[in-house]
N, C-alpha and C. Protein backbone atom coordinates (compact mmCIF):
# COMPACT_ATOMS: atom_id res chain seq x y z
N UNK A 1 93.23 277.28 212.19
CA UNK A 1 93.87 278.13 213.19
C UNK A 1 93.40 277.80 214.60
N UNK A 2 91.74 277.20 214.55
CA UNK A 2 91.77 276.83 215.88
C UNK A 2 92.87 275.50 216.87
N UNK A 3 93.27 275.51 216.08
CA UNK A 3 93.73 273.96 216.60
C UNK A 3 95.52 274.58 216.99
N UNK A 4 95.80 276.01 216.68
CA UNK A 4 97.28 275.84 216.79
C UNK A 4 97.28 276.96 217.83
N UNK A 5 97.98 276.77 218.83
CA UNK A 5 98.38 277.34 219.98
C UNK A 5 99.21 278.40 219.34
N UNK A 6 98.56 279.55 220.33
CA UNK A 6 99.30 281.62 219.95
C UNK A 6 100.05 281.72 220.08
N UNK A 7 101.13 281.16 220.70
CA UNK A 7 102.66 280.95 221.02
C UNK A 7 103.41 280.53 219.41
N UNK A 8 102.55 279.94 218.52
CA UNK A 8 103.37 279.33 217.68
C UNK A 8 103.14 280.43 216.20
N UNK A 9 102.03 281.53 216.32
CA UNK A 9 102.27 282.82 215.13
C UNK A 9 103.17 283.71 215.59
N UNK A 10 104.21 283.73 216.75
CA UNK A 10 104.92 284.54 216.81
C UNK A 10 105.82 285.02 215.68
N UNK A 11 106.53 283.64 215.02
CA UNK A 11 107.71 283.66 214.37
C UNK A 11 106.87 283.97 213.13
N UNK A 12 105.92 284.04 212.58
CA UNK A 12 105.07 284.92 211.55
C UNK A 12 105.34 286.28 211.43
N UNK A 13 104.55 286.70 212.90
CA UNK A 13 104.77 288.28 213.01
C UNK A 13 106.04 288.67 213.41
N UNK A 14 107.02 288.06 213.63
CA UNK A 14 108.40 288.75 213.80
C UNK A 14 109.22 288.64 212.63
N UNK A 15 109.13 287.56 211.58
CA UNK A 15 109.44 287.51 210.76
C UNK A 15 109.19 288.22 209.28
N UNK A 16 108.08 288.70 209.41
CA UNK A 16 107.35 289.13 208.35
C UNK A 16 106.37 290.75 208.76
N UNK A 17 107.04 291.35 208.67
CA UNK A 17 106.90 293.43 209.08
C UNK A 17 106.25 293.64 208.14
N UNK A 18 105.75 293.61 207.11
CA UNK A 18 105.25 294.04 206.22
C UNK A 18 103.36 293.60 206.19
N UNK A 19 103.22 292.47 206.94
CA UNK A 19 102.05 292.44 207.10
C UNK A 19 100.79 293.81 207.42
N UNK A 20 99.86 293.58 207.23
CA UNK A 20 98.98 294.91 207.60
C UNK A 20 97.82 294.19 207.74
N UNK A 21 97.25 292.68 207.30
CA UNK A 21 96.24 292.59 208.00
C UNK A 21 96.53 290.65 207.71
N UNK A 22 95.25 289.94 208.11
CA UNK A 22 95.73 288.36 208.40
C UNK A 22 94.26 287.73 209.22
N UNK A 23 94.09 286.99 208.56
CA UNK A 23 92.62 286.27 208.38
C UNK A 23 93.15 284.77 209.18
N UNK A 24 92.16 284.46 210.31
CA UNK A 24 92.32 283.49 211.11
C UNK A 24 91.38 282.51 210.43
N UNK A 25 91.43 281.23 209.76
CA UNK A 25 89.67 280.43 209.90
C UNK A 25 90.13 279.07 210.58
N UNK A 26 89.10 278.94 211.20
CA UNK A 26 88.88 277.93 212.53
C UNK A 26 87.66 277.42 212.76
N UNK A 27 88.16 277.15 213.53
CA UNK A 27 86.38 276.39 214.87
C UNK A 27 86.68 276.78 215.89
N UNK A 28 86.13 277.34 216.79
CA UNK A 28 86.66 277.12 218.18
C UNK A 28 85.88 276.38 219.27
N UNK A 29 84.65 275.77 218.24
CA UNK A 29 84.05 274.65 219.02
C UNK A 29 84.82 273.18 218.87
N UNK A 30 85.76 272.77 218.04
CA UNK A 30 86.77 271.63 217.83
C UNK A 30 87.34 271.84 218.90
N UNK A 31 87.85 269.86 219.52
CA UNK A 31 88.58 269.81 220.13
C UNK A 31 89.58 270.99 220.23
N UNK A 32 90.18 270.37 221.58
CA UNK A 32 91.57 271.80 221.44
C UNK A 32 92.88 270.87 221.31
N UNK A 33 93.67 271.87 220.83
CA UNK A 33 94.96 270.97 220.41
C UNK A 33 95.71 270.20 221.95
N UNK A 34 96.02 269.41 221.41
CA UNK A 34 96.77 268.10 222.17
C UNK A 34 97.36 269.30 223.26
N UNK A 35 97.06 268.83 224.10
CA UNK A 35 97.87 269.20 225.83
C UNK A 35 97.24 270.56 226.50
N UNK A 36 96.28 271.32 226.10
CA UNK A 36 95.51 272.08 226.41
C UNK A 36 94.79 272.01 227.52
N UNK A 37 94.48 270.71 227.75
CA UNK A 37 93.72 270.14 229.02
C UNK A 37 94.53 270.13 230.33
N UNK A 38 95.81 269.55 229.69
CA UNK A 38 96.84 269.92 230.58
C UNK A 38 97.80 270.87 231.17
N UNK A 39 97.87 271.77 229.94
CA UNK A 39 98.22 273.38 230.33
C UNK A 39 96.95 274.28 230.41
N UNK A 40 96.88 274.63 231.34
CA UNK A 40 95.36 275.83 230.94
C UNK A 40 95.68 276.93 230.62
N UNK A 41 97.42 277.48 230.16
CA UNK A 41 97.97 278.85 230.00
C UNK A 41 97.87 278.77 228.34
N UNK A 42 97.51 277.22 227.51
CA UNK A 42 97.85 277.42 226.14
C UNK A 42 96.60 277.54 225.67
N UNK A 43 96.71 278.68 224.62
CA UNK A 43 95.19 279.52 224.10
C UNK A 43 95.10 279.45 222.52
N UNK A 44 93.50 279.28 221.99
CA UNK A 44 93.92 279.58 220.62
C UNK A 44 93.88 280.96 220.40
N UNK A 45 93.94 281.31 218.93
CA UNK A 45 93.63 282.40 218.77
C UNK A 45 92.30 282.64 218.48
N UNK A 46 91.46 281.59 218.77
CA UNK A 46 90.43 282.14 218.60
C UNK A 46 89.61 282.52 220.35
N UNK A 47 91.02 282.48 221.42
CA UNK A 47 90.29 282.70 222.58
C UNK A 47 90.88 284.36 223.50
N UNK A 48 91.40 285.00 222.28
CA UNK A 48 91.68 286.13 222.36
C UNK A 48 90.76 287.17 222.31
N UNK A 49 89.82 287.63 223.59
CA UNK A 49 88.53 288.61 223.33
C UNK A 49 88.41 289.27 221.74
N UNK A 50 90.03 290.31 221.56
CA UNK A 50 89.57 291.77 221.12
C UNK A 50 89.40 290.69 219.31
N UNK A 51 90.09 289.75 218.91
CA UNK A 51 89.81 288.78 217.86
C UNK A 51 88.44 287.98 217.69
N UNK A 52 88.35 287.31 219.13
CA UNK A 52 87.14 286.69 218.85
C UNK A 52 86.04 287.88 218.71
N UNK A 53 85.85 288.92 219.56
CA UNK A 53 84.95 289.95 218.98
C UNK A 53 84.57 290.03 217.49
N UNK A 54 85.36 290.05 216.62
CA UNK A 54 85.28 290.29 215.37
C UNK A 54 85.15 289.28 214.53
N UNK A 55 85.19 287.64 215.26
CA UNK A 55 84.59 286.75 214.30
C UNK A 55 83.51 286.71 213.51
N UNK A 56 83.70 286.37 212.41
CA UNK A 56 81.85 286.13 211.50
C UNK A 56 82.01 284.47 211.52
N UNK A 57 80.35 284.15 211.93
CA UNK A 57 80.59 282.29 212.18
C UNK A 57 79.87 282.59 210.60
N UNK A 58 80.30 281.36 209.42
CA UNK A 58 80.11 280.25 209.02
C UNK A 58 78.78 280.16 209.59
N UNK A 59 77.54 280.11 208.88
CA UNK A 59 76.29 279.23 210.02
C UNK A 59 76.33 277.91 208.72
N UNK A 60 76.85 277.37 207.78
CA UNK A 60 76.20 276.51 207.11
C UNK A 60 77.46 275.38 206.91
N UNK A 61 76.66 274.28 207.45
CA UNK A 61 77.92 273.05 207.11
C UNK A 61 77.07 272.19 206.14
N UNK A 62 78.35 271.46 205.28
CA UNK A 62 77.53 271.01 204.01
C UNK A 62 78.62 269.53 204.40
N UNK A 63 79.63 268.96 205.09
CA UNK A 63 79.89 267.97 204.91
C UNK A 63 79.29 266.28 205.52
N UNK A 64 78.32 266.95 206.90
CA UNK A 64 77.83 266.19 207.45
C UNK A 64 75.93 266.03 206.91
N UNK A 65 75.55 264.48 207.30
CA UNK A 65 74.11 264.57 206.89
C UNK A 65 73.88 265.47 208.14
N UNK A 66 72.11 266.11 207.40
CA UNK A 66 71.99 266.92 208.49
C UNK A 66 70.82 266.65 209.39
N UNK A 67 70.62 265.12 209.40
CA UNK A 67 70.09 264.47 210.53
C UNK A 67 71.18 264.56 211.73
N UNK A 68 72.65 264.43 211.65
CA UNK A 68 74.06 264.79 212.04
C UNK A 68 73.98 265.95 212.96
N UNK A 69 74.11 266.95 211.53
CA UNK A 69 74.48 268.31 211.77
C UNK A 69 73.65 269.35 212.48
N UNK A 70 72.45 268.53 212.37
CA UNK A 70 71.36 269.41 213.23
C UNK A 70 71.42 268.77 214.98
N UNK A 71 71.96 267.26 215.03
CA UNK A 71 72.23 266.89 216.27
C UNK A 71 73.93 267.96 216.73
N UNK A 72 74.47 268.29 216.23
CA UNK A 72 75.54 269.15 216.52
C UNK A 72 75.37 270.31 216.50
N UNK A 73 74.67 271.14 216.01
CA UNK A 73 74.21 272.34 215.94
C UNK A 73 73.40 272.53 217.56
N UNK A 74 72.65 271.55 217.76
CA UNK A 74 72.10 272.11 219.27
C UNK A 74 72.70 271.56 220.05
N UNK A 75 73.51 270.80 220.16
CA UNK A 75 74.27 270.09 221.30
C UNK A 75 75.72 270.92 221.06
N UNK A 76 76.13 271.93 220.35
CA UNK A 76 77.89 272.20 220.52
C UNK A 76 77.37 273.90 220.40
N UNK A 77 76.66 274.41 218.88
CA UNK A 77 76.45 275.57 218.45
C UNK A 77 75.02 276.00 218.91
N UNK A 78 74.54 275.73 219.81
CA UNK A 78 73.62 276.61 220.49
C UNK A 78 72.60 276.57 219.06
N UNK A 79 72.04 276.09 218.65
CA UNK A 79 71.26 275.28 217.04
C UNK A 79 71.59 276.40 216.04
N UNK A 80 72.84 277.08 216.15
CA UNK A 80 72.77 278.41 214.98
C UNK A 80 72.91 277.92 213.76
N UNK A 81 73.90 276.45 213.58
CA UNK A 81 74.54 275.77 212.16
C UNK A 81 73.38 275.39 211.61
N UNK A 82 73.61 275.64 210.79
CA UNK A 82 72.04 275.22 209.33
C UNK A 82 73.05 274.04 208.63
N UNK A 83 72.19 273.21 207.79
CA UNK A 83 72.85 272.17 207.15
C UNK A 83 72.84 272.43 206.10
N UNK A 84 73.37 271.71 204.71
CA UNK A 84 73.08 271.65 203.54
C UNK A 84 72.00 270.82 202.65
N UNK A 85 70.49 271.00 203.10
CA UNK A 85 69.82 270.41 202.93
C UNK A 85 69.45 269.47 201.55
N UNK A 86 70.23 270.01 200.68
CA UNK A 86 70.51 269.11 199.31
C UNK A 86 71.29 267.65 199.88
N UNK A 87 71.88 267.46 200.70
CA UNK A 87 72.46 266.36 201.10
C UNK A 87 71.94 265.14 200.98
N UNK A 88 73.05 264.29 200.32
CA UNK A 88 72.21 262.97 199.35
C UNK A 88 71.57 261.74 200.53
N UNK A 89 72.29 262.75 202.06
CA UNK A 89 71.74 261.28 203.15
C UNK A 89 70.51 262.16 203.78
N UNK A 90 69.11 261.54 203.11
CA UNK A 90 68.09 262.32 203.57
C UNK A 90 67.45 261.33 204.97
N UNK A 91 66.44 262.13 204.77
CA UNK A 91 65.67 261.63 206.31
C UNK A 91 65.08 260.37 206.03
N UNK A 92 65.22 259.56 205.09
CA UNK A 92 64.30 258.30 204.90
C UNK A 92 65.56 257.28 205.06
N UNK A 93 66.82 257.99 205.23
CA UNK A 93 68.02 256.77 205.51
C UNK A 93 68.25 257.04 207.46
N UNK A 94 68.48 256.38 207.93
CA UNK A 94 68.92 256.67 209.52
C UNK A 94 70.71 256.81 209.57
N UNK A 95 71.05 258.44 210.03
CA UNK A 95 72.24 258.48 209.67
C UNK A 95 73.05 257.99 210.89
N UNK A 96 72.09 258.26 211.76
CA UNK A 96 73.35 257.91 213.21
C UNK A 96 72.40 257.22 214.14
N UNK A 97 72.77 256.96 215.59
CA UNK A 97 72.01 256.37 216.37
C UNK A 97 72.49 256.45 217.63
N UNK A 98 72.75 256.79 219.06
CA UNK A 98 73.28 256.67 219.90
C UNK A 98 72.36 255.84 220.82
N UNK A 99 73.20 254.85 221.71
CA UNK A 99 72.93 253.75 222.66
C UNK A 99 73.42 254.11 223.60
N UNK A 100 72.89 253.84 224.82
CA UNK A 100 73.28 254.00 226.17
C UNK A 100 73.62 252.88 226.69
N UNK A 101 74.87 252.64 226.88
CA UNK A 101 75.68 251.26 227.41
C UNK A 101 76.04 251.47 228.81
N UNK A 102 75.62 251.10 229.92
CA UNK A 102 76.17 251.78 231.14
C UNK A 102 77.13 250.74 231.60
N UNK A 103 78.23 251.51 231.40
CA UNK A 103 79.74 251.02 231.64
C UNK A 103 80.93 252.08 232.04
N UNK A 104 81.46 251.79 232.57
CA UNK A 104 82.85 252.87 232.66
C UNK A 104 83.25 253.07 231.33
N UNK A 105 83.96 254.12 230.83
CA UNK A 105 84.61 254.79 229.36
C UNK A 105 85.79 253.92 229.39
N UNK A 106 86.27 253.02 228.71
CA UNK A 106 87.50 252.58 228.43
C UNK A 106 87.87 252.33 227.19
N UNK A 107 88.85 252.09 226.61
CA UNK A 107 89.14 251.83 225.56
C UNK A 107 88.87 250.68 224.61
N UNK A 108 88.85 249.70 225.82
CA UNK A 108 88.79 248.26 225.10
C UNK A 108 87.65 248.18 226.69
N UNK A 109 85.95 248.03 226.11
CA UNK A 109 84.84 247.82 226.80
C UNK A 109 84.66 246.54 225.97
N UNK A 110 84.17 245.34 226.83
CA UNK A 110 83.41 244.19 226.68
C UNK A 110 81.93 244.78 226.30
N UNK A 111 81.40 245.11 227.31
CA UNK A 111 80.13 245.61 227.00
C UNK A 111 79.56 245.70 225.74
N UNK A 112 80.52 247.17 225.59
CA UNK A 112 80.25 247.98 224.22
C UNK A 112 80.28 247.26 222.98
N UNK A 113 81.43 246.49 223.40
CA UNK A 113 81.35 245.28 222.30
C UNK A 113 80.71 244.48 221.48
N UNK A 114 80.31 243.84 222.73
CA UNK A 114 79.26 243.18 222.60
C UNK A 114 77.51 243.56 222.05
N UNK A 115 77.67 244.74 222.72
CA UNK A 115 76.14 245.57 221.95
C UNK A 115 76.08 246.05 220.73
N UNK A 116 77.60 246.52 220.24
CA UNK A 116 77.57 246.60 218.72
C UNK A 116 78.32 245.38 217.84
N UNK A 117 78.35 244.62 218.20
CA UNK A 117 78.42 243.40 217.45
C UNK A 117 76.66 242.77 217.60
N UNK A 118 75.93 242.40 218.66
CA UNK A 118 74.89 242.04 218.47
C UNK A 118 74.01 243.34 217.55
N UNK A 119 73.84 244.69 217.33
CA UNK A 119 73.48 245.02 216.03
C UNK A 119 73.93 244.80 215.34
N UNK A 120 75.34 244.65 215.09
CA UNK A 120 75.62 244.42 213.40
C UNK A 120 75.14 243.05 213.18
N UNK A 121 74.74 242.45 213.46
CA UNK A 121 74.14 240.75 213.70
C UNK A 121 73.02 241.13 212.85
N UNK A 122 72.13 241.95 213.73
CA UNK A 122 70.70 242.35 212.96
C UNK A 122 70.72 243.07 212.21
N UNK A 123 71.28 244.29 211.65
CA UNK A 123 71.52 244.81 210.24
C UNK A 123 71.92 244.11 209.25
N UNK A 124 73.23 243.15 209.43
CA UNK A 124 73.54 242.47 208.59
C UNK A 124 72.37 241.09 208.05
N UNK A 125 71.87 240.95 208.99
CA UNK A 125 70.99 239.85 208.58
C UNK A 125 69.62 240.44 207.97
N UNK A 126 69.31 242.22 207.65
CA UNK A 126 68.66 242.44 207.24
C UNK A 126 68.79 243.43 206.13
N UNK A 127 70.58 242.99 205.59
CA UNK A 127 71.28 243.51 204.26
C UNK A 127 71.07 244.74 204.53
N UNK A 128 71.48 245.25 205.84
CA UNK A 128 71.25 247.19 205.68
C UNK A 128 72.74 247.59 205.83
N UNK A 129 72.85 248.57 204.81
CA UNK A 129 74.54 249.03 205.45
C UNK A 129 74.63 249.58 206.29
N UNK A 130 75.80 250.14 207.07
CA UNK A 130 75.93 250.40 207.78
C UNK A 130 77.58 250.73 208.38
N UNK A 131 77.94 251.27 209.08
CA UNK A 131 79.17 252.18 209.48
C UNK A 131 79.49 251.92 211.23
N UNK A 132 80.29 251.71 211.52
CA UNK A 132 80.94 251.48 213.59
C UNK A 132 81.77 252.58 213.30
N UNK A 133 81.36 253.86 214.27
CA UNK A 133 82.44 254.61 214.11
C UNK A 133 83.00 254.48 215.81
N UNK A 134 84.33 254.60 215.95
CA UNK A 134 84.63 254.61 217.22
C UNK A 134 85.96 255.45 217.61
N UNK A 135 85.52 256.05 218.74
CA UNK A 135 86.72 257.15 219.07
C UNK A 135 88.04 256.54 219.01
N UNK A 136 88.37 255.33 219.57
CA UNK A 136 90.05 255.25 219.96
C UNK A 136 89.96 253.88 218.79
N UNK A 137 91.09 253.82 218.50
CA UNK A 137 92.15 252.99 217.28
C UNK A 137 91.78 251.59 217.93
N UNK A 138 92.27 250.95 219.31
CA UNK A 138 91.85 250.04 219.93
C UNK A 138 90.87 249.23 219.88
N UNK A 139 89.80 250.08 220.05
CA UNK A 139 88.49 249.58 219.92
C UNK A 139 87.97 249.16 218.13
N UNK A 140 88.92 249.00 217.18
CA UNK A 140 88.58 248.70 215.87
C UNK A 140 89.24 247.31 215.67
N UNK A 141 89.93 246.50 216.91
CA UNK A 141 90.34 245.59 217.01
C UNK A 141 89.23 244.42 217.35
């Protein structure tokens, strides 16, 4: 529900009178839906005071490691998210890593390129697996 603009449960509640009550689940720390940035009049429903008042958060995420989830928990959720500490990617594997590349943000960076191709050079040559995750489609070229 976070992701769908309040304009679009209208035809719910006009269509359907018989309702008496209706359960929202969301994030409202997720991105916001496509063009939000560009309209500032389009809202979720989870940015409706007398609603959000009455949210109960979820504190426990179980899909991310929580070497991850604990880096997201204080950097998005103010550290409230707890992880699922049974999680099979423990602390003796390295789940993530962030590099500081100082470059302008573009889609297709030389730079960036280049710095994660020269690690995968050295992981690979030291048989460790390993994962490139990258925001835009482009950059997997």
């Amino acid at each position: 529900a976070s992701q769908i603009e309040i304009g679009a449960y209208i035809p719910l509640f006009t269509s359907h009178t018989s309702i008496r009550k209706i359960c929202f689940i969301g994030d409202d720390k997720q991105l916001p839906h496509y063009g939000q940035d560009d309209i500032h009049d389009l809202k979720s429903i989870f940015e409706v005071k007398h609603l959000k008042d009455h949210a109960l958060f979820l504190n426990t995420q179980y899909r991310m490691p929580p070497q991850i989830g604990n880096f997201i928990s204080q950097a998005v959720y103010d550290g409230l998210l707890e992880s699922n500490m049974q999680h099979p990617v423990t602390n003796e594997r390295m789940a993530y890593h962030f590099i500081n590349i100082p470059s302008q943000e573009h889609r297709k960076n030389l730079g960036q390129c280049q710095t994660i191709f020269h690690i995968a050079t050295i992981l690979q040559a030291k048989n460790k697996r390993f994962r490139i995750i990258t925001p835009y489609d482009t950059q997997q070229t």
